[in-house]
Every structure is written in structure tokens, then in C-alpha cells.
C-alpha atoms as a PDB file:
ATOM      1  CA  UNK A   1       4.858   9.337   4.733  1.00  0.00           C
ATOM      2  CA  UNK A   2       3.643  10.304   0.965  1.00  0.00           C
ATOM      3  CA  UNK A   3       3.082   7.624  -1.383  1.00  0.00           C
ATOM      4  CA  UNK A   4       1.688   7.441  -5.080  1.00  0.00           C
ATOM      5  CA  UNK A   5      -0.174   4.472  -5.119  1.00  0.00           C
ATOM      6  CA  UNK A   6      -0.248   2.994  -8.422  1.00  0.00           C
ATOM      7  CA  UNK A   7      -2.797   0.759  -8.236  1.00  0.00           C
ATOM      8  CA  UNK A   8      -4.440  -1.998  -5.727  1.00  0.00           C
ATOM      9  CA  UNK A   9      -4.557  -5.404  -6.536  1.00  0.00           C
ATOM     10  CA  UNK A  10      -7.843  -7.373  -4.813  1.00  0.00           C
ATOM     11  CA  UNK A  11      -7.991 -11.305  -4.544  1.00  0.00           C
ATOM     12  CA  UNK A  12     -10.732 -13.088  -3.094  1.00  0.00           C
ATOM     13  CA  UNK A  13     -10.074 -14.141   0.473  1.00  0.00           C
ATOM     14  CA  UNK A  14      -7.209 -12.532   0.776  1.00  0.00           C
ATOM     15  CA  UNK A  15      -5.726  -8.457   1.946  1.00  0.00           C
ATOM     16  CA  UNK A  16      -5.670  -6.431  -0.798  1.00  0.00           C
ATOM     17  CA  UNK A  17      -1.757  -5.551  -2.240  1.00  0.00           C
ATOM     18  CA  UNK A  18      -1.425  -1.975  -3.351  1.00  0.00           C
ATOM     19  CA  UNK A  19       1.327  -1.087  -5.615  1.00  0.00           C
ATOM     20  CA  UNK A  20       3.380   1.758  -4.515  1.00  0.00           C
ATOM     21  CA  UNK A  21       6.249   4.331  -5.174  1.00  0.00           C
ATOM     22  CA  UNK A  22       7.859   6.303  -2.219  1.00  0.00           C
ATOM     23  CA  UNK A  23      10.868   8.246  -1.852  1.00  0.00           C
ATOM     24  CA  UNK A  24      12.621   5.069  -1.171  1.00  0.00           C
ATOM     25  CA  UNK A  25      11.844   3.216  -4.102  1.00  0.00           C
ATOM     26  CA  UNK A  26       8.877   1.050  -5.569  1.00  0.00           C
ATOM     27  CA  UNK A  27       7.028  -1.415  -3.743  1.00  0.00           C
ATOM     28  CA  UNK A  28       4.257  -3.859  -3.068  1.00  0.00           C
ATOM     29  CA  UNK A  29       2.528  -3.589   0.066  1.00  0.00           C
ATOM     30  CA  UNK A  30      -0.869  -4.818   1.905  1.00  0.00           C
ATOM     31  CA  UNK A  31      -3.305  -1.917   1.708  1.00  0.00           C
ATOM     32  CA  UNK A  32      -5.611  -1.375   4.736  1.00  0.00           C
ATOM     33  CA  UNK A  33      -7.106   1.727   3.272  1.00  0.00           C
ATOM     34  CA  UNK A  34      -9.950   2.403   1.271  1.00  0.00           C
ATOM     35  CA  UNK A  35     -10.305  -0.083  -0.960  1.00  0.00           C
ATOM     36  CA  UNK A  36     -12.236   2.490  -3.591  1.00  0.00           C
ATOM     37  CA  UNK A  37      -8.942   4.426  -3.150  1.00  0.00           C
ATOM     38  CA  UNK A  38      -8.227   5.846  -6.654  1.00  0.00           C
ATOM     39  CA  UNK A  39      -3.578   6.072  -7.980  1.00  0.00           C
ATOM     40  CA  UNK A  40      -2.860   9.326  -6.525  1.00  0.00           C
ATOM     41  CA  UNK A  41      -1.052  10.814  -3.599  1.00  0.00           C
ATOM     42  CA  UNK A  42      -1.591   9.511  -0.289  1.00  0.00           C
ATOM     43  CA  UNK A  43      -0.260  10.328   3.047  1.00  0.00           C
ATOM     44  CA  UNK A  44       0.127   6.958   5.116  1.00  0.00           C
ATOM     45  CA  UNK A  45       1.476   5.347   8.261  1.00  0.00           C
ATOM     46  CA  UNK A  46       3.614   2.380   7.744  1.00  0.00           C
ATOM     47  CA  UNK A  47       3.338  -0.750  10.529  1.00  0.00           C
ATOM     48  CA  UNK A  48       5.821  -3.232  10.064  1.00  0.00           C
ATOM     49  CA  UNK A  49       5.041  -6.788  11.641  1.00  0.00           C
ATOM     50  CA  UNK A  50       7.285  -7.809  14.851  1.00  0.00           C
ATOM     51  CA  UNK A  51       8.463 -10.744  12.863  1.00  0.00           C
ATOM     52  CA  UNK A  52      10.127  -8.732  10.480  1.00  0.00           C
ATOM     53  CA  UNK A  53      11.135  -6.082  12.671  1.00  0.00           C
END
């Protein structure tokens, strides 16, 4: 899916949250990419966790 990631929010000891738009709307999300990863486009592969699924 292509996303614009906004921006990526780091905290220590914890997953970094990247801020995101999609054709679906705007979101927050864990990011598991590069965490040097610059806003831009991005293709990505969403995994949604089997206790929300």
C-alpha cells in the first residue's frame, strides 16, 4: 500500500510510532522500517495483530 509518512516519533524503550496518511485516512502506526526513514512516499505492507483481527 502507499503511504506518506509524516514523520516518526522515537521513545526510549519503546517501537517507534510513525505518523501516517493513506488513502483511507490519517493515522498513527508502529513503524518497523528504517528508522532514518525521511516524510515521503513509501510503499508498505500492513500486519495487523490476531488480537485485533
Amino acid at each position: 500500500m502507499l503511504i506518506e509518512l509524516v514523520k516518526i516519533a522515537r521513545f526510549p524503550g519503546a517501537p517507534s510510532l510513525a505518523d501516517v496518511r493513506t488513502s483511507f485516512g490519517h493515522t498513527a502506526v508502529r513503524w518497523c522500517g528504517d528508522r532514518a526513514a525521511e516524510p515521503g512516499e513509501y510503499h508498505v505492507e500492513w500486519t495487523i495483530d490476531e488480537d485485533i483481527v
